[in-house]
Protein backbone atom coordinates (compact mmCIF):
# COMPACT_ATOMS: atom_id res chain seq x y z
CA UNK A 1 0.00 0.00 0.00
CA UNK A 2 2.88 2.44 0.82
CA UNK A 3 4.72 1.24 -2.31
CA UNK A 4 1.46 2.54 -4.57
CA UNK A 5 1.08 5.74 -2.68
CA UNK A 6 4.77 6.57 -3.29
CA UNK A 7 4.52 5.62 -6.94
CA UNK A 8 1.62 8.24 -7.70
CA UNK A 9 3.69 11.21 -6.01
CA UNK A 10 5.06 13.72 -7.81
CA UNK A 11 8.48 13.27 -7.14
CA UNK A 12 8.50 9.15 -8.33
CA UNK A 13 10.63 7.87 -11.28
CA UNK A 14 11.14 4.49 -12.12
CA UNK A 15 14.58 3.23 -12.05
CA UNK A 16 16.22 1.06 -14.66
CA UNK A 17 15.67 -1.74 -12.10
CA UNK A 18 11.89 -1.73 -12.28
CA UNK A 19 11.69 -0.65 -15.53
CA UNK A 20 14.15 -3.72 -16.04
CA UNK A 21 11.67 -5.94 -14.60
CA UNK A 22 8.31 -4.37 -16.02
CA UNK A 23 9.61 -4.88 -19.76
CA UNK A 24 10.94 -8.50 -18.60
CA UNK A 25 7.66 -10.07 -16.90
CA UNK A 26 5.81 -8.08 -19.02
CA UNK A 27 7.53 -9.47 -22.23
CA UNK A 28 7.23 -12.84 -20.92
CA UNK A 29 3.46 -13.15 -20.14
CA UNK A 30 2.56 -11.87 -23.42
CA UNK A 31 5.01 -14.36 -24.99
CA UNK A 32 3.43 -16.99 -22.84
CA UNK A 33 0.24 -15.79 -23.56
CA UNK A 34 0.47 -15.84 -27.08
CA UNK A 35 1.81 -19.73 -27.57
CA UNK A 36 -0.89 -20.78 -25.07
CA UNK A 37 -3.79 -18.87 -27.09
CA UNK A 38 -2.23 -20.95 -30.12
CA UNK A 39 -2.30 -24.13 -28.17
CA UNK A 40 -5.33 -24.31 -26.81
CA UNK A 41 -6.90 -23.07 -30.48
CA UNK A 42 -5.88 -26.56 -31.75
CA UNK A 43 -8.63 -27.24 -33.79
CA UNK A 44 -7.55 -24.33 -36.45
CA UNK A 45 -5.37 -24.65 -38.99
CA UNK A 46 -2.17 -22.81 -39.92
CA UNK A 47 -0.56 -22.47 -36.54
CA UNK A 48 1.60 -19.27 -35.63
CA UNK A 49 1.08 -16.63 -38.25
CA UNK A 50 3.11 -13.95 -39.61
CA UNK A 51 1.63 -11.29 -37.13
CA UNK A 52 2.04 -13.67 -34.13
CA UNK A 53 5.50 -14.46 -34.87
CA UNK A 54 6.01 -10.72 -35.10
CA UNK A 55 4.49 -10.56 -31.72
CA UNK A 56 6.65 -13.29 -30.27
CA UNK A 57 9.74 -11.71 -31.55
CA UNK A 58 8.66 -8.30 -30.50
CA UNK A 59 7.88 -9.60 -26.21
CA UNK A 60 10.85 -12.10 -26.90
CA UNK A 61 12.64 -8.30 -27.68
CA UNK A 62 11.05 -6.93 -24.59
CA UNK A 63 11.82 -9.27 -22.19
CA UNK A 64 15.66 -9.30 -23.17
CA UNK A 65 15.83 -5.87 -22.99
CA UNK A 66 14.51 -6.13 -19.49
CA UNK A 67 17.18 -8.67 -18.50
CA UNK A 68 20.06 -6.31 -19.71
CA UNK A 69 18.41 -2.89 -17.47
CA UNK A 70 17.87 -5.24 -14.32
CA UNK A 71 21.51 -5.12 -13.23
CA UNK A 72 21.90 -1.61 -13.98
CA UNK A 73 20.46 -0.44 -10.27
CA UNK A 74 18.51 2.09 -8.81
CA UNK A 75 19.31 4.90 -11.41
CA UNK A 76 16.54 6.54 -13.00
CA UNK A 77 15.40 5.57 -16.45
């Protein structure tokens, strides 16, 4: 509760740490998301498309990006 209240001041920046993580889990649910919304669609045909294998490429993108801001610390982004 005092981590939300502190995030909607004005004086709150995210740091390349959370922004780190944000891109990362965020890049990874969607990739997630998108292979399971293929899976369990099994009774289609043609599998992954051209726009969800842009989409996997692009939260595949995200989520690396993520991994290379984590270790960059509490700076701001």
């Amino acid at each position: 509760m005092v981590y939300f209240r502190l995030m909607f001041s004005n004086h709150f920046t995210f740091t390349k740490r959370q922004l780190g993580w944000l891109l990362l889990v965020g890049g990874i649910v969607v990739f997630v998301g998108i292979i399971s919304i293929d899976l369990l669609d099994a009774g289609r045909e043609g599998g992954i498309g051209p726009a969800q294998q842009l989409a996997l490429a692009v939260s595949a993108g995200a989520a690396l990006l993520g991994l290379t801001l984590i270790p960059l610390g509490d700076t701001p982004a």
